[in-house]
N, C-alpha and C. Protein backbone atom coordinates (compact mmCIF):
# COMPACT_ATOMS: atom_id res chain seq x y z
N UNK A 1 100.31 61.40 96.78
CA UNK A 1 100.31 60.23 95.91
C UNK A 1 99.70 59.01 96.59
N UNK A 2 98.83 59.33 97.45
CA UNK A 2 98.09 58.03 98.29
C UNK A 2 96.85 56.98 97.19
N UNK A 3 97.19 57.58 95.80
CA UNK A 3 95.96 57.16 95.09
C UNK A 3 97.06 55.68 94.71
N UNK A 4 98.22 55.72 94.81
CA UNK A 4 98.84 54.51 94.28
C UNK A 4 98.02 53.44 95.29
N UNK A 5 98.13 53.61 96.53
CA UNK A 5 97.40 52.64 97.53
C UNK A 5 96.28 52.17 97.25
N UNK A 6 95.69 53.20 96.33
CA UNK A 6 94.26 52.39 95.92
C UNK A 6 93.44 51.71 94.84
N UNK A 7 94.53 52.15 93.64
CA UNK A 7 94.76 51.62 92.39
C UNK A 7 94.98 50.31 92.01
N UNK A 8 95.17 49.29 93.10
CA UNK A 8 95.62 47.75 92.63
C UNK A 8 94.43 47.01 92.62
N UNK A 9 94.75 46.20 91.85
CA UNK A 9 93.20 45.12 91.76
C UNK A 9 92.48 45.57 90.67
N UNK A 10 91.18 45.54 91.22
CA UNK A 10 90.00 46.22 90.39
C UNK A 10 90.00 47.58 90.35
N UNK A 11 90.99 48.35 90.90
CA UNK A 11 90.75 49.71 91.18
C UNK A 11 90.81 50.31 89.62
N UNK A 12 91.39 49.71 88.89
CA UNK A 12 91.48 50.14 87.39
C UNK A 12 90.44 50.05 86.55
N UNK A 13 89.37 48.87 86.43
CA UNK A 13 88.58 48.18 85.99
C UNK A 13 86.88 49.35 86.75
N UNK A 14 87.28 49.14 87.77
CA UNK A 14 86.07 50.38 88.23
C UNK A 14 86.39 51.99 87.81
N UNK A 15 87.68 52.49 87.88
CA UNK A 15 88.03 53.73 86.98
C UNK A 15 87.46 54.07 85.63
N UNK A 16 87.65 52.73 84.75
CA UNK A 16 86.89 53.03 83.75
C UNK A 16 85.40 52.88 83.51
N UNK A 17 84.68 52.30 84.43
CA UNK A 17 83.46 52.57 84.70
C UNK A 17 83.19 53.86 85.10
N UNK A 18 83.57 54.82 86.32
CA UNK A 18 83.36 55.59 86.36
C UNK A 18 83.37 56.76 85.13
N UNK A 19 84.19 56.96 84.37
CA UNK A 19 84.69 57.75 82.99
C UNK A 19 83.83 57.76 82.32
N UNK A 20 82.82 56.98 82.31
CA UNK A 20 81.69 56.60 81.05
C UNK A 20 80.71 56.25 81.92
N UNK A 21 80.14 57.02 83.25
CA UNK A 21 79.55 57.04 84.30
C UNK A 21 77.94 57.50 83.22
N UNK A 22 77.09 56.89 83.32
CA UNK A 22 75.44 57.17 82.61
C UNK A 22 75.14 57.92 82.91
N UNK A 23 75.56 58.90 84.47
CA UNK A 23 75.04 59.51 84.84
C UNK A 23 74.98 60.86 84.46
N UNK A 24 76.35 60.73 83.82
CA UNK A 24 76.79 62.05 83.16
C UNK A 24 76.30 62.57 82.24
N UNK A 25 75.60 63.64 81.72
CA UNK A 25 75.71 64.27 80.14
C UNK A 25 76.38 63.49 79.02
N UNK A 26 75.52 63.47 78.02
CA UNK A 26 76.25 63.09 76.62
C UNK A 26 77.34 64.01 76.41
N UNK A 27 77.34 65.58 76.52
CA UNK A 27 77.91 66.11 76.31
C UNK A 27 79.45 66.65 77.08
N UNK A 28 79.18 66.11 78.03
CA UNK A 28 80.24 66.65 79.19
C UNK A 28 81.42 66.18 79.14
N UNK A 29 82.16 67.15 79.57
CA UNK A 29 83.65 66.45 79.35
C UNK A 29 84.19 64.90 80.17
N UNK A 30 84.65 64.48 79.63
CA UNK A 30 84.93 63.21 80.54
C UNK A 30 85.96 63.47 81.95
N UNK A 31 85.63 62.51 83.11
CA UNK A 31 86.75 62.87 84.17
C UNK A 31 88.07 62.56 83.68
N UNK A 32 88.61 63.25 83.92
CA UNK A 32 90.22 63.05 83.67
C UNK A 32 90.97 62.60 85.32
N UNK A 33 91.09 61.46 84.95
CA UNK A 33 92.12 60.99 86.60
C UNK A 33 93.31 61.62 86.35
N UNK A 34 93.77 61.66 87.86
CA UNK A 34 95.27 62.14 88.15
C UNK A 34 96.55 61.68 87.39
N UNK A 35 97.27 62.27 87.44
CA UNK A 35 98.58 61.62 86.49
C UNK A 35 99.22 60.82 86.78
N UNK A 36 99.18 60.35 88.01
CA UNK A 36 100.43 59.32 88.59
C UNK A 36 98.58 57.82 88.10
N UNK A 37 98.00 57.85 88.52
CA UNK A 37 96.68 57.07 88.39
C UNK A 37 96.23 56.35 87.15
N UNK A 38 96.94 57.21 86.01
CA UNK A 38 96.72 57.28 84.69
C UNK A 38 97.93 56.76 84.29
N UNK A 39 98.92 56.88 84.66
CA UNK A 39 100.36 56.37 84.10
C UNK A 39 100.35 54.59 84.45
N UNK A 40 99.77 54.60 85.81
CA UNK A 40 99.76 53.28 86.42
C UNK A 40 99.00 52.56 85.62
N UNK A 41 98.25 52.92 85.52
CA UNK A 41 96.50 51.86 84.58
C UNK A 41 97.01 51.93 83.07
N UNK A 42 98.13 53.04 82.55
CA UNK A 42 98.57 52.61 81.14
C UNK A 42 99.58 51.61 81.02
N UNK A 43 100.54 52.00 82.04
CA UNK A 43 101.78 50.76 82.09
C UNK A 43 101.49 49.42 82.50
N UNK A 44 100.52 49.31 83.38
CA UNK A 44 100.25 48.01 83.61
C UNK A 44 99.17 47.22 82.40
N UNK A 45 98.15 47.85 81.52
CA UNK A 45 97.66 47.75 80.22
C UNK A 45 98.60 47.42 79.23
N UNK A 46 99.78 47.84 79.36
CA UNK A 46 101.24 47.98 78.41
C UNK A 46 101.99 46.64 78.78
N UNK A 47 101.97 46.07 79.96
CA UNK A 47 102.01 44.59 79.92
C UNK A 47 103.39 44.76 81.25
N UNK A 48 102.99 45.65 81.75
CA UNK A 48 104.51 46.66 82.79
C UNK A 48 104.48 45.52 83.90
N UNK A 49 105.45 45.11 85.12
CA UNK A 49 105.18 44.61 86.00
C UNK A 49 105.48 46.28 87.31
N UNK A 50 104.44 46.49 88.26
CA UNK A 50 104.76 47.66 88.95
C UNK A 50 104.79 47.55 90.44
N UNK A 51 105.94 48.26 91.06
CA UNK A 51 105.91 47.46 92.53
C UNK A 51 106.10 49.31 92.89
N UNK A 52 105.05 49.82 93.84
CA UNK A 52 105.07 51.00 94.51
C UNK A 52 105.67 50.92 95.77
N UNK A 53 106.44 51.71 96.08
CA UNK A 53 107.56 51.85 97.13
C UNK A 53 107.46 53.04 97.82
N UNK A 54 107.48 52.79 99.30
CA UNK A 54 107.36 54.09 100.03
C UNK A 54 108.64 54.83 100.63
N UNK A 55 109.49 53.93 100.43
CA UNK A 55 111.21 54.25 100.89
C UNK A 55 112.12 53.42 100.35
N UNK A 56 113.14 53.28 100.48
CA UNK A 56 114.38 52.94 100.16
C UNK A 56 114.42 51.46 100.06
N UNK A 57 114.11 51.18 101.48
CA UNK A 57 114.23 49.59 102.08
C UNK A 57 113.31 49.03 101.24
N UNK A 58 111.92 49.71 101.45
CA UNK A 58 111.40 48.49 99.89
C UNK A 58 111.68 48.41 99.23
N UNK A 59 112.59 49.49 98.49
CA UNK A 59 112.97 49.51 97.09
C UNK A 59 113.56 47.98 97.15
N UNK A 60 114.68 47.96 97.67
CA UNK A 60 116.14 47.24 98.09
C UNK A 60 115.28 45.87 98.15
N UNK A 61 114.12 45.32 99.17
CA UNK A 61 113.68 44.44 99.20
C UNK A 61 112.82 43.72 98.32
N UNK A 62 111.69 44.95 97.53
CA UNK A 62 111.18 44.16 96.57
C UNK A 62 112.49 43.91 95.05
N UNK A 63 113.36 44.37 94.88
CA UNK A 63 114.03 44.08 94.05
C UNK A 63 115.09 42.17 94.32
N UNK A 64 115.08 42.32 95.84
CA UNK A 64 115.42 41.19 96.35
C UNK A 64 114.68 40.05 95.76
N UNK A 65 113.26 40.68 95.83
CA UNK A 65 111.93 39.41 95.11
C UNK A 65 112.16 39.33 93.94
N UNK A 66 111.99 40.09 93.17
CA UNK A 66 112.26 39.99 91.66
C UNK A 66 113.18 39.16 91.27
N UNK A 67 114.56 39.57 92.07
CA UNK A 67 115.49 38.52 91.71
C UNK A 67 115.03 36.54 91.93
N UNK A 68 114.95 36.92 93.05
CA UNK A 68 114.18 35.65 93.53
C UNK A 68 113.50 34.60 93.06
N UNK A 69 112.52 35.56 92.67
CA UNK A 69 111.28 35.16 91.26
C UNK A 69 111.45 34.58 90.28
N UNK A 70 112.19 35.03 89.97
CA UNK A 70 113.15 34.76 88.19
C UNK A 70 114.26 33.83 88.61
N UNK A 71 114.98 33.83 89.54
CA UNK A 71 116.01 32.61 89.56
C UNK A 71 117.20 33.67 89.39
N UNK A 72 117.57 35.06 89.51
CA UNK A 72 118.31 35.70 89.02
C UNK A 72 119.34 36.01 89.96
N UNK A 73 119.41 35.86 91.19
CA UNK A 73 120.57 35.82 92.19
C UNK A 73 121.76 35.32 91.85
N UNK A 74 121.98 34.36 91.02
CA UNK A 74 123.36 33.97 90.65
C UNK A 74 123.48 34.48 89.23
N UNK A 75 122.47 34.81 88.46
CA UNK A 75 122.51 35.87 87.50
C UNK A 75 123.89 36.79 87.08
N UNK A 76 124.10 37.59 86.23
CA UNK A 76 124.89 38.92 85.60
C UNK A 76 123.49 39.99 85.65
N UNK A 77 124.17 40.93 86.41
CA UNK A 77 123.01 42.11 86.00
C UNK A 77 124.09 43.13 85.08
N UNK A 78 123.39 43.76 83.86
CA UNK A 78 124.39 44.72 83.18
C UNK A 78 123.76 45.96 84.52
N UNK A 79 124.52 46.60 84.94
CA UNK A 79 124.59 47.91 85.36
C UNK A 79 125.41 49.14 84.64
N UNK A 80 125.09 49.83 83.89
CA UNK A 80 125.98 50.90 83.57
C UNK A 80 126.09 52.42 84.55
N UNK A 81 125.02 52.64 84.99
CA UNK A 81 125.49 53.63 85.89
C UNK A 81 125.96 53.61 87.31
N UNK A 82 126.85 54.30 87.35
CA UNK A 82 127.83 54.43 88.68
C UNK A 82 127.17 54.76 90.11
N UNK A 83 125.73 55.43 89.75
CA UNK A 83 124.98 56.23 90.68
C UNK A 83 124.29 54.95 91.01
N UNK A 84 123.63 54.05 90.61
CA UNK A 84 123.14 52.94 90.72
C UNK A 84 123.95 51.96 91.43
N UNK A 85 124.92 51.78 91.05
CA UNK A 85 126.01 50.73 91.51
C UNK A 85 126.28 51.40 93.04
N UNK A 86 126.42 52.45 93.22
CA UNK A 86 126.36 53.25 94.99
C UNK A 86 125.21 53.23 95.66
N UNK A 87 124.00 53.22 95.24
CA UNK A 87 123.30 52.82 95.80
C UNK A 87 122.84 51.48 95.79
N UNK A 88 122.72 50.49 95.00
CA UNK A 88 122.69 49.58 95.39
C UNK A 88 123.45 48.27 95.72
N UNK A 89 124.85 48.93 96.56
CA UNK A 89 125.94 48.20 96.65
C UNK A 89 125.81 47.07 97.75
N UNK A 90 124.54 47.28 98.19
CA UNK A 90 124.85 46.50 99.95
C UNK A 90 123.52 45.27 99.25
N UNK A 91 123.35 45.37 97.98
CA UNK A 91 122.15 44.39 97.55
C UNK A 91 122.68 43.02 96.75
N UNK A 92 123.90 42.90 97.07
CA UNK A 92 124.81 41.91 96.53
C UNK A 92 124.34 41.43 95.37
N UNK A 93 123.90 42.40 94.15
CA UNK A 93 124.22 41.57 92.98
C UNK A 93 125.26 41.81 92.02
N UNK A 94 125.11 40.59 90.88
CA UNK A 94 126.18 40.62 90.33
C UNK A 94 125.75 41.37 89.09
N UNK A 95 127.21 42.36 89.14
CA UNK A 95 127.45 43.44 88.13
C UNK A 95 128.44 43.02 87.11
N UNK A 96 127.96 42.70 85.89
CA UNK A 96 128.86 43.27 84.94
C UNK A 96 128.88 44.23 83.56
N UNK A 97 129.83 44.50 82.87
CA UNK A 97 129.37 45.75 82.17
C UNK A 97 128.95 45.30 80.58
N UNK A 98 129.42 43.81 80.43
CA UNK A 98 129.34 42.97 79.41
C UNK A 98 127.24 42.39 78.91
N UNK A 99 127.40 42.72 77.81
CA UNK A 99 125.50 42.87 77.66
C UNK A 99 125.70 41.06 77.34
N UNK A 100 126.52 40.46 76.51
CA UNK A 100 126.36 39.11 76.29
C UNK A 100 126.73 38.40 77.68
N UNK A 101 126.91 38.87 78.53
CA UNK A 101 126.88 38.14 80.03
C UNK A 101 125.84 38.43 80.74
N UNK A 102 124.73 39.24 80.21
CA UNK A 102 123.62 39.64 81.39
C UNK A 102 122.33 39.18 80.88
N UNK A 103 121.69 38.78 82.23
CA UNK A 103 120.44 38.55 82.42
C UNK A 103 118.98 39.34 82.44
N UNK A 104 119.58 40.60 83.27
CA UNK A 104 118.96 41.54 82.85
C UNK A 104 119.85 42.83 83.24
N UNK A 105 119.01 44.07 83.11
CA UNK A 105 119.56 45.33 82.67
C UNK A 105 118.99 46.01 84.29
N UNK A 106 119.71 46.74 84.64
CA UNK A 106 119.09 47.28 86.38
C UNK A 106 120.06 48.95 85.64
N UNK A 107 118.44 49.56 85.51
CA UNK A 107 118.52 51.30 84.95
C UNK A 107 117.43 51.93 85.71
N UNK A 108 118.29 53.53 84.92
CA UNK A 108 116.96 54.71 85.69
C UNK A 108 116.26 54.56 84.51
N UNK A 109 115.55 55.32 84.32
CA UNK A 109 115.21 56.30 83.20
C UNK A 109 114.54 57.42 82.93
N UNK A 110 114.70 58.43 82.53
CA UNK A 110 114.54 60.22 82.06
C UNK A 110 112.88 60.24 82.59
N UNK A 111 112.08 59.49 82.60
CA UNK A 111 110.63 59.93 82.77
C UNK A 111 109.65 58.95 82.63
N UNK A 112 108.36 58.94 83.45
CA UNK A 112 107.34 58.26 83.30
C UNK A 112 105.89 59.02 82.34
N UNK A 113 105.57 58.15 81.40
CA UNK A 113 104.57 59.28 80.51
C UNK A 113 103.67 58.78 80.91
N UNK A 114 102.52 59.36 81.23
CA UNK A 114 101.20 59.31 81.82
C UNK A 114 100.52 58.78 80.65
N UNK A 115 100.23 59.50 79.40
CA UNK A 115 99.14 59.41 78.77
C UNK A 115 99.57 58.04 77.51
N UNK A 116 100.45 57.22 78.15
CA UNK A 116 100.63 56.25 77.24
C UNK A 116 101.23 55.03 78.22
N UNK A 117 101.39 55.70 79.00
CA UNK A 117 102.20 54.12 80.19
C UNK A 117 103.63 53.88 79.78
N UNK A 118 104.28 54.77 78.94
CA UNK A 118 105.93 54.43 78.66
C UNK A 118 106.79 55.27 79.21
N UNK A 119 107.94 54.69 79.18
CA UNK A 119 109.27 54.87 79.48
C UNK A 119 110.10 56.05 78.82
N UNK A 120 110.67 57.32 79.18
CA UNK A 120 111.66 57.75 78.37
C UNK A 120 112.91 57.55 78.83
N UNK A 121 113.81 56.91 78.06
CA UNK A 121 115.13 57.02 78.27
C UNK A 121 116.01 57.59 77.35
N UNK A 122 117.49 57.61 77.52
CA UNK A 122 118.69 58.27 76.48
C UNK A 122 119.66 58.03 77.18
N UNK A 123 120.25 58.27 75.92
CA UNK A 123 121.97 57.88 76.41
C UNK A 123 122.44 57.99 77.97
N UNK A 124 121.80 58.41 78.82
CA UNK A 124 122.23 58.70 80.39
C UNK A 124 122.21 57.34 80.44
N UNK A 125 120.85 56.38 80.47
CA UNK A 125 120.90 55.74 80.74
C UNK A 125 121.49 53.72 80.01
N UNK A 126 121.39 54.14 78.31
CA UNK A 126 121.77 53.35 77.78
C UNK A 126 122.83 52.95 76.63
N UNK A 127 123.36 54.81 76.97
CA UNK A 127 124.72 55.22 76.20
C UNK A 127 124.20 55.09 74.63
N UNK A 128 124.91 54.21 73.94
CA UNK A 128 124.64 54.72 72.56
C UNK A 128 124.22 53.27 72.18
N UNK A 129 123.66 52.22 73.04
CA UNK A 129 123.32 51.13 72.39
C UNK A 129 121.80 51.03 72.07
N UNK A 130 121.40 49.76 71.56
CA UNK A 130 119.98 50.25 70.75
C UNK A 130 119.16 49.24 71.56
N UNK A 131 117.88 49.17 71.65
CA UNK A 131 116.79 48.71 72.70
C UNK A 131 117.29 47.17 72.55
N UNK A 132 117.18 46.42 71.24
CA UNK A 132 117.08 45.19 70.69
C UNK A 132 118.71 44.81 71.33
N UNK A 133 120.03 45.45 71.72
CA UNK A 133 120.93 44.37 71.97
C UNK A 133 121.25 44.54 73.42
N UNK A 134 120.29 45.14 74.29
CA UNK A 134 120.11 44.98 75.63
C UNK A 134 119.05 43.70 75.97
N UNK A 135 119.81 43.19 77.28
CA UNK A 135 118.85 41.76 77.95
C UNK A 135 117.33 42.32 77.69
N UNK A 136 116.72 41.03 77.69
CA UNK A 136 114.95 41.25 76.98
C UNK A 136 114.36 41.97 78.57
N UNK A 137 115.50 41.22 80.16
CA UNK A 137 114.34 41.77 80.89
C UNK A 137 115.09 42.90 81.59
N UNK A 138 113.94 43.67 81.87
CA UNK A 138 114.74 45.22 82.66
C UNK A 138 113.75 45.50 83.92
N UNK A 139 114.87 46.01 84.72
CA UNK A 139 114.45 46.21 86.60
C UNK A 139 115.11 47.88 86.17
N UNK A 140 113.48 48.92 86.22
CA UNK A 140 113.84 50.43 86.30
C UNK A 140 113.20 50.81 87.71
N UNK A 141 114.40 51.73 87.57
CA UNK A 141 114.77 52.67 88.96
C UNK A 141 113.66 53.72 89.11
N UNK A 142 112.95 53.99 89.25
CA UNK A 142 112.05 55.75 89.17
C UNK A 142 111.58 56.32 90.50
N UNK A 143 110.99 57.77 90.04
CA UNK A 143 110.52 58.08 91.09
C UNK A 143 109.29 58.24 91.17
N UNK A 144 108.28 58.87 91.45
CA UNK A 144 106.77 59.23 91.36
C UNK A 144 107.42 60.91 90.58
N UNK A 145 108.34 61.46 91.12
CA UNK A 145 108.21 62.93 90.32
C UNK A 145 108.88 62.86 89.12
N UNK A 146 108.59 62.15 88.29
CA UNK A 146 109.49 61.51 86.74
C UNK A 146 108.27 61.48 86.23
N UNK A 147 106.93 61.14 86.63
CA UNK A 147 106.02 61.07 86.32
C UNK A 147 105.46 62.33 85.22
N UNK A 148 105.40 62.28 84.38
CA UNK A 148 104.76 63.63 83.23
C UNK A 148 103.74 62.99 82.27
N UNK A 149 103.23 64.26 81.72
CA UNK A 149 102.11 63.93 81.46
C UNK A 149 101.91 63.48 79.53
N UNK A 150 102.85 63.61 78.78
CA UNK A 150 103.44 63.46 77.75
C UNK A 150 105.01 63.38 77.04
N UNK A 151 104.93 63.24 76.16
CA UNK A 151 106.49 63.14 76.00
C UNK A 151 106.78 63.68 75.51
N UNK A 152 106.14 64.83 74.93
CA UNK A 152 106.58 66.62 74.82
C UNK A 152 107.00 67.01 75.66
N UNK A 153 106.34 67.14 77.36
CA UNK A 153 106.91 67.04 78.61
C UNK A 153 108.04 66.87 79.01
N UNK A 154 108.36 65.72 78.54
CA UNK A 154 109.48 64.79 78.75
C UNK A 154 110.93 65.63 78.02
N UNK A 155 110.30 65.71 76.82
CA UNK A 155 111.68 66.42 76.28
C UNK A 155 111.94 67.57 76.67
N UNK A 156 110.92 68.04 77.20
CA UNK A 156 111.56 69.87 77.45
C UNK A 156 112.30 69.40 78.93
N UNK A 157 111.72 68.57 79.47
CA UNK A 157 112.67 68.52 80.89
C UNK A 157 113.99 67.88 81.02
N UNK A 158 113.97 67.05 79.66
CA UNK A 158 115.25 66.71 79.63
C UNK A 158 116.29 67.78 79.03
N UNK A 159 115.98 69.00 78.19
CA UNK A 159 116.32 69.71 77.60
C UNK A 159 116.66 70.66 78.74
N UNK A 160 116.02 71.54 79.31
CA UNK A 160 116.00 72.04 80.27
C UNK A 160 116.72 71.84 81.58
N UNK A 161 117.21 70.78 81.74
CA UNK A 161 117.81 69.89 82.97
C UNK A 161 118.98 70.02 82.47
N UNK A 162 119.49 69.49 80.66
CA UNK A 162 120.65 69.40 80.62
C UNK A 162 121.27 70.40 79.64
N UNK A 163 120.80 71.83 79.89
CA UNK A 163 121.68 72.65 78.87
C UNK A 163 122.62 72.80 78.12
N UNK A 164 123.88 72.77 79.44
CA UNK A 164 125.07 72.39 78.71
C UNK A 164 125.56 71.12 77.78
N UNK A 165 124.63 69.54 77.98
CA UNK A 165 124.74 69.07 76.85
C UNK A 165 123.24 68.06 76.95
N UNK A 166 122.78 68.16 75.69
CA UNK A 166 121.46 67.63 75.76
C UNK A 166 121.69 65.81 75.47
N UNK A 167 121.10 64.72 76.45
CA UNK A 167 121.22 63.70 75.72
C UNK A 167 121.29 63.15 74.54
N UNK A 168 121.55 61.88 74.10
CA UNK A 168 121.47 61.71 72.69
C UNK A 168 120.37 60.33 72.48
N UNK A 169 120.14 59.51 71.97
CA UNK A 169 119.79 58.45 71.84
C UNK A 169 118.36 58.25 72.62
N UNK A 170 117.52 59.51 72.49
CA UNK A 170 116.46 59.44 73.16
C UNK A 170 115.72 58.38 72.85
N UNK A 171 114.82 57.81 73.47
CA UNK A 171 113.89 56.71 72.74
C UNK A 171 112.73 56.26 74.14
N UNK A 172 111.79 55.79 73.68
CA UNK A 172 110.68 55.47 74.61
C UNK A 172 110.13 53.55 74.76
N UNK A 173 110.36 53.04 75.79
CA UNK A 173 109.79 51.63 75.59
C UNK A 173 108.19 51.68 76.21
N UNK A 174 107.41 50.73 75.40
CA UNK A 174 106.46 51.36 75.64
C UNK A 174 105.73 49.61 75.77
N UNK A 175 106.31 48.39 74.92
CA UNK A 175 105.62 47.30 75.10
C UNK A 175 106.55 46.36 76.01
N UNK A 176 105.67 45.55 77.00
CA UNK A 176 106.44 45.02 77.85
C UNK A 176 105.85 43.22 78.33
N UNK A 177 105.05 43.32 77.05
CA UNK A 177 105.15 41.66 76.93
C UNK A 177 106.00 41.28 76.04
N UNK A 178 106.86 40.44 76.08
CA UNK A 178 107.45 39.35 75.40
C UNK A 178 107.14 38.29 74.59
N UNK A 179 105.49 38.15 74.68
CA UNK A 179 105.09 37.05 73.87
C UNK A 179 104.79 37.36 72.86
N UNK A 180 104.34 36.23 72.05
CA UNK A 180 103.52 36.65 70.58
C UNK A 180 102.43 38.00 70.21
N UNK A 181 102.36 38.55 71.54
CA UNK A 181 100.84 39.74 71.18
C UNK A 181 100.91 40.52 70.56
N UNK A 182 102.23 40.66 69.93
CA UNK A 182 102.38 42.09 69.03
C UNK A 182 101.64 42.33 68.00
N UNK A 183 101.36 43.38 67.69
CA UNK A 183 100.34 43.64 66.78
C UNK A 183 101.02 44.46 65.88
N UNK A 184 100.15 45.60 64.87
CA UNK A 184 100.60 45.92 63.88
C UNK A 184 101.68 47.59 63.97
N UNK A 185 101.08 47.94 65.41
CA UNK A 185 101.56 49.14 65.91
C UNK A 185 102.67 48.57 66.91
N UNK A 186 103.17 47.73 67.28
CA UNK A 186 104.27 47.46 68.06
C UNK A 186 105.23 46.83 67.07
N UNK A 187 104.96 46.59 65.56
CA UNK A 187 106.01 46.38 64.77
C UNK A 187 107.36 46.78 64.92
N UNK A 188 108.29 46.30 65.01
CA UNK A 188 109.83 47.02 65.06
C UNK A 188 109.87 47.41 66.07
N UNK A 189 109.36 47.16 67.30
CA UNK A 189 109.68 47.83 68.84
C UNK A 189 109.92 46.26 69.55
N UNK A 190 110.93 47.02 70.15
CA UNK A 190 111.53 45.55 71.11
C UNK A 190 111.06 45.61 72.65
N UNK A 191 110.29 44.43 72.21
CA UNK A 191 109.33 44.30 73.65
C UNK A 191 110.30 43.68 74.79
N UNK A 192 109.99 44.68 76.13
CA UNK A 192 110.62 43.75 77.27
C UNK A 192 109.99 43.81 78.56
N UNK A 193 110.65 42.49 79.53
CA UNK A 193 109.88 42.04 80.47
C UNK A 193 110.54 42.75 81.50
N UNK A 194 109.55 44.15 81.69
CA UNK A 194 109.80 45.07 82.32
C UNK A 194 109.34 45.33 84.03
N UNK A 195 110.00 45.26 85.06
CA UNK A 195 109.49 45.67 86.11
C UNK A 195 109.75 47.17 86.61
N UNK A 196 109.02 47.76 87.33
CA UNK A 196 109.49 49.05 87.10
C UNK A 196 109.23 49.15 88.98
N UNK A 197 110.20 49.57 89.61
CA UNK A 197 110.20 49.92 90.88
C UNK A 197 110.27 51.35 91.32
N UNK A 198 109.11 52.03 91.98
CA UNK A 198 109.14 53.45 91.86
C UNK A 198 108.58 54.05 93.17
N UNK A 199 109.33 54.70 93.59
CA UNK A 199 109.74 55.35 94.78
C UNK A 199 108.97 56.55 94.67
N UNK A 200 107.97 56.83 95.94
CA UNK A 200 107.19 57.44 96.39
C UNK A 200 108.10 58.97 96.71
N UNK A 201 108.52 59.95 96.45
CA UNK A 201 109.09 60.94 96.58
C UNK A 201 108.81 62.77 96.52
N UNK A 202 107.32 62.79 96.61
CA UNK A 202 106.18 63.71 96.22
C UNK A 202 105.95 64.03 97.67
């Protein structure tokens, strides 16, 4: 996964130059970039904020910034999972389980989709509440191997993973500006100001 290292900046902006390279045949199939390469250049198109992490300690530290950034250290973070709250216990923020006390939302979620730049989550991660009465901004947990290539993908691995009982409340966030840009296809989707911190684990 060393292509994350090379993807920032213009590295996106010259990708799609290459794809539609003159040099190529009218007829030829187009290059298809890698999946982790392709997920990055959709989520960040999707309005994503993305911080690549090679271990733990960055994780822990760039999340330190984020807080920082935003003014969010004296903040409410909603945390609902327990697995989260153990690992990030030594990062002194404040947890509560109350959504009208939080600032923002600190989650995993089920998968990264390549061919659209979104999010899958479900009830693991947001129980049975609905996108719109969670805080607007969210700090997700991931890994690089969450990474898939659709969200057909997505469901069979969540299916597959959890036999004995399959999540419920599946759903995908997919817009992550907050401002006015919505258009006619982001109708009824609740946009949020998403950072996504994702751990190199491949």
């Amino acid at each position: 996964m060393s292509l994350f290292r090379k993807i920032f900046g213009s590295k996106s902006e010259h990708s799609g130059k290459e794809l539609k390279s003159d040099n190529r045949g009218k007829y030829m199939p187009e290059i298809k970039l890698p999946i982790d390469e392709r997920f990055t250049i959709n989520f960040k198109a999707n309005g994503g904020k993305f911080l690549y992490c090679e271990n733990l300690n960055e994780i822990f530290n760039n999340l330190e910034h984020i807080l920082e950034e935003n003014n969010w250290k004296e903040k409410n973070g909603l945390l609902f999972d327990d697995n989260l709250k153990g690992k990030f216990s030594n990062s002194n923020l404040k947890n509560t389980n109350k959504i009208n006390d939080s600032t923002y939302f600190l989650t995993t979620c089920e998968n990264l989709i390549a061919n659209d730049g979104s999010l899958l989550i479900s009830s693991k991660q947001i129980f049975e509440k609905k996108l719109t009465e969670l805080p607007i901004n969210f700090i997700v947990y991931a890994t690089t191997s969450q990474i898939v290539e659709n969200i057909g993908e997505g469901l069979r691995g969540i299916k597959s993973k959890n036999r004995q009982k399959i999540p419920t409340n599946i759903t995908t966030i997919k817009h992550f500006k907050s401002g006015d840009e919505k258009d006619f296809l982001s109708y009824g989707s609740s946009a949020k100001n998403l950072y996504l911190l994702l751990l190199e684990d491949l």
